[in-house]
C-alpha atoms as a PDB file:
ATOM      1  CA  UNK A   1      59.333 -12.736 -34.510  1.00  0.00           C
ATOM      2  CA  UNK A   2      58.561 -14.510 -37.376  1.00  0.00           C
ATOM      3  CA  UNK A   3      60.648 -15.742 -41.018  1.00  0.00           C
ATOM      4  CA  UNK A   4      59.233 -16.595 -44.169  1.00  0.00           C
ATOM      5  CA  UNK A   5      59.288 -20.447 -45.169  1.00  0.00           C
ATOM      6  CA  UNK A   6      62.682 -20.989 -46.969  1.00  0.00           C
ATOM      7  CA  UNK A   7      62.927 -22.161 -50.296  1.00  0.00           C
ATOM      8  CA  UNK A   8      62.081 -26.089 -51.014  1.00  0.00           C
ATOM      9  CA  UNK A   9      65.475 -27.099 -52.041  1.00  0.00           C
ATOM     10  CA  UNK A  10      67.114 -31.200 -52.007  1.00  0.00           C
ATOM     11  CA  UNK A  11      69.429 -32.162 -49.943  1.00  0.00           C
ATOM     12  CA  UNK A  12      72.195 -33.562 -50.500  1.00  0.00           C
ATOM     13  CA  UNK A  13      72.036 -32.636 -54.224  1.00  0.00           C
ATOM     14  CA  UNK A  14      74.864 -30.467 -55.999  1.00  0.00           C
ATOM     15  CA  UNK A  15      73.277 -27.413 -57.644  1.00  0.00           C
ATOM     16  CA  UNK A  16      75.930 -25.677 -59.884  1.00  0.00           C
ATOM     17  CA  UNK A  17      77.302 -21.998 -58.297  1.00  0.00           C
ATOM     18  CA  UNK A  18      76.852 -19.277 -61.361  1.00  0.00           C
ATOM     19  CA  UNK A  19      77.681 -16.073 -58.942  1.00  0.00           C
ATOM     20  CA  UNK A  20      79.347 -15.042 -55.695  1.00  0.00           C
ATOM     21  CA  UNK A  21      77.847 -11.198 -55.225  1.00  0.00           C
ATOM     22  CA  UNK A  22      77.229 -10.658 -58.739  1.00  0.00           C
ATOM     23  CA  UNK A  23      80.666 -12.362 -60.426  1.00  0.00           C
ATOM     24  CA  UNK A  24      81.382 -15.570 -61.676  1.00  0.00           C
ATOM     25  CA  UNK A  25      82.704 -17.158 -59.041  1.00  0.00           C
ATOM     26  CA  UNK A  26      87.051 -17.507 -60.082  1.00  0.00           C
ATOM     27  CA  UNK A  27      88.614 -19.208 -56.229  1.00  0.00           C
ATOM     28  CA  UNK A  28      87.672 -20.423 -52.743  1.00  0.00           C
ATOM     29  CA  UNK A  29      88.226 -16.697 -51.620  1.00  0.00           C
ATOM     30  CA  UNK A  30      85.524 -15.434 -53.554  1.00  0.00           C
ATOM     31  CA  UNK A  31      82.838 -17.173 -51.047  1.00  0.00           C
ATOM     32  CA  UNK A  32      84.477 -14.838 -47.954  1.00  0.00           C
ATOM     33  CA  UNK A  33      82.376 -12.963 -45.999  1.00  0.00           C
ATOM     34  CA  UNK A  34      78.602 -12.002 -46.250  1.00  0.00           C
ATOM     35  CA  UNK A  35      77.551 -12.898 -49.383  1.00  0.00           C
ATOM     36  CA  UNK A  36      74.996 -13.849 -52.204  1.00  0.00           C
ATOM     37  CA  UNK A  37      75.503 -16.832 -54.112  1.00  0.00           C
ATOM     38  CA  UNK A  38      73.080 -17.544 -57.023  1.00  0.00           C
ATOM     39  CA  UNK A  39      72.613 -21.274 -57.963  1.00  0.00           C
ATOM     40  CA  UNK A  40      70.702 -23.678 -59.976  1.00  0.00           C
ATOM     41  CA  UNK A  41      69.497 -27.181 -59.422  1.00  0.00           C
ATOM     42  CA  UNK A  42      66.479 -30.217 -59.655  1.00  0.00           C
ATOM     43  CA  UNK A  43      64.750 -27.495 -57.564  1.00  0.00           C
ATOM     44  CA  UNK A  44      65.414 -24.411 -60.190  1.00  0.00           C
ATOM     45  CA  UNK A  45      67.228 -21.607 -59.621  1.00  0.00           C
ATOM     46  CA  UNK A  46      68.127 -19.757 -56.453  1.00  0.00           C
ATOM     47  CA  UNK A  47      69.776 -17.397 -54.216  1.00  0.00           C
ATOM     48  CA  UNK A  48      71.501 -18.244 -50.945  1.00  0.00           C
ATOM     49  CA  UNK A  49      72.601 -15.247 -48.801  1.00  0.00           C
ATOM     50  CA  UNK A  50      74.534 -15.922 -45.859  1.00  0.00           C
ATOM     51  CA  UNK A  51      78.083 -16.285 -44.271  1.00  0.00           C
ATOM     52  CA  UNK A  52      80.556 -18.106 -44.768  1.00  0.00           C
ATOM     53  CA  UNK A  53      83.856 -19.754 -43.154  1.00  0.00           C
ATOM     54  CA  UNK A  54      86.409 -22.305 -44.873  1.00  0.00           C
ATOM     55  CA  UNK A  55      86.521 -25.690 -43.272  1.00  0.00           C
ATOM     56  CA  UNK A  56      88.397 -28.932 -44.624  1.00  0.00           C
ATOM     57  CA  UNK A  57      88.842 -28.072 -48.179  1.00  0.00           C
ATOM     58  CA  UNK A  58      84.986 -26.697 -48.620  1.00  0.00           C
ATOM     59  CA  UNK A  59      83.517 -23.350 -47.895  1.00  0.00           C
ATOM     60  CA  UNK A  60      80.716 -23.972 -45.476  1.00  0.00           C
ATOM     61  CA  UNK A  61      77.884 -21.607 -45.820  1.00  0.00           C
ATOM     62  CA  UNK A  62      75.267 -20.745 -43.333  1.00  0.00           C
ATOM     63  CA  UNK A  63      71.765 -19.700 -44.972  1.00  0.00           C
ATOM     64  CA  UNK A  64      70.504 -16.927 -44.109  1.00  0.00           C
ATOM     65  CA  UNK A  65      67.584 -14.415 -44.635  1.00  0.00           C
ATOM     66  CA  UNK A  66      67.625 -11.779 -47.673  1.00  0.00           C
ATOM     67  CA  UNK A  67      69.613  -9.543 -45.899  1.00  0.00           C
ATOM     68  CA  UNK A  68      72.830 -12.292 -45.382  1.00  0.00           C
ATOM     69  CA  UNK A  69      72.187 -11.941 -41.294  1.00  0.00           C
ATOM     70  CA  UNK A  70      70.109 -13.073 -38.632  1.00  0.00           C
ATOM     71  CA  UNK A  71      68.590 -17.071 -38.142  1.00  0.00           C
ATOM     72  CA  UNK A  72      70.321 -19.714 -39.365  1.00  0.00           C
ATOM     73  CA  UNK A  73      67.749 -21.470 -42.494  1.00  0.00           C
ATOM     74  CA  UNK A  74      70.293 -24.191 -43.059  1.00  0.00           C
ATOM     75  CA  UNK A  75      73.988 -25.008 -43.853  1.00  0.00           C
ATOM     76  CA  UNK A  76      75.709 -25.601 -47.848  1.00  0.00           C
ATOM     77  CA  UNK A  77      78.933 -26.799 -48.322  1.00  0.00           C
ATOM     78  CA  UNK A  78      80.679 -25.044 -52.080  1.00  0.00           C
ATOM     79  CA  UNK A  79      82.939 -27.777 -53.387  1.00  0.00           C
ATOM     80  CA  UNK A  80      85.495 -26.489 -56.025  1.00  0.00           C
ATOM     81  CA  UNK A  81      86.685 -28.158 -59.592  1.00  0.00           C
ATOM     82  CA  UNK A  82      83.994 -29.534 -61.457  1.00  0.00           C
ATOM     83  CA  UNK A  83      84.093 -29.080 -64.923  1.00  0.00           C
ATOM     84  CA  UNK A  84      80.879 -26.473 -64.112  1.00  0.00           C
ATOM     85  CA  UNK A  85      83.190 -24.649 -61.566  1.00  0.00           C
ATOM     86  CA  UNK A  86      81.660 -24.825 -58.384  1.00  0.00           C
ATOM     87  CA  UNK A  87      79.042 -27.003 -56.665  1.00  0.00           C
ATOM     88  CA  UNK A  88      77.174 -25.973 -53.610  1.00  0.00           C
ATOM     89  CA  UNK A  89      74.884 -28.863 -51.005  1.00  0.00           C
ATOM     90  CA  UNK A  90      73.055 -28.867 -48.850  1.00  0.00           C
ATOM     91  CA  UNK A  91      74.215 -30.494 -45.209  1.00  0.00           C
END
């Protein structure tokens, strides 16, 4: 089986979270689940679907395909209260 080459992106870098599955993203819970989190960074903008689980503070994310399941792409920790609301970066 094959996957498509995943989006260049920097690591390390905070892009700024503008939605969780469509919403502006309000609290930690909002990451829960399977979801699609649209960002922007140095790289543009994107959109990260995955899974997620809370861990220390941060929700860590786990990259995904399109569909939010199957290989792992790589791994994005969401940090909460900037002043832009929520950061996510890459591991």
């Amino acid at each position: 089986m094959t996957y498509p080459t995943p989006e260049l992106v920097a690591s390390g870098v905070p892009y700024t979270v503008r939605t969780v599955n469509d919403r502006s993203p309000s609290s930690m819970s909002d990451f829960d689940g399977v979801v699609a989190v649209a960002i922007e960074g140095v790289t543009g903008a994107h959109v990260i679907h995955g899974t997620s689980a809370h861990a220390d503070g941060t929700v860590r994310l786990y990259e995904k395909g399109d569909d939010g399941v199957g290989k792992d792409i790589r791994t994005w920790d969401i940090h909460p209260g900037t002043p832009a609301g929520f950061t996510a970066t890459t591991r």
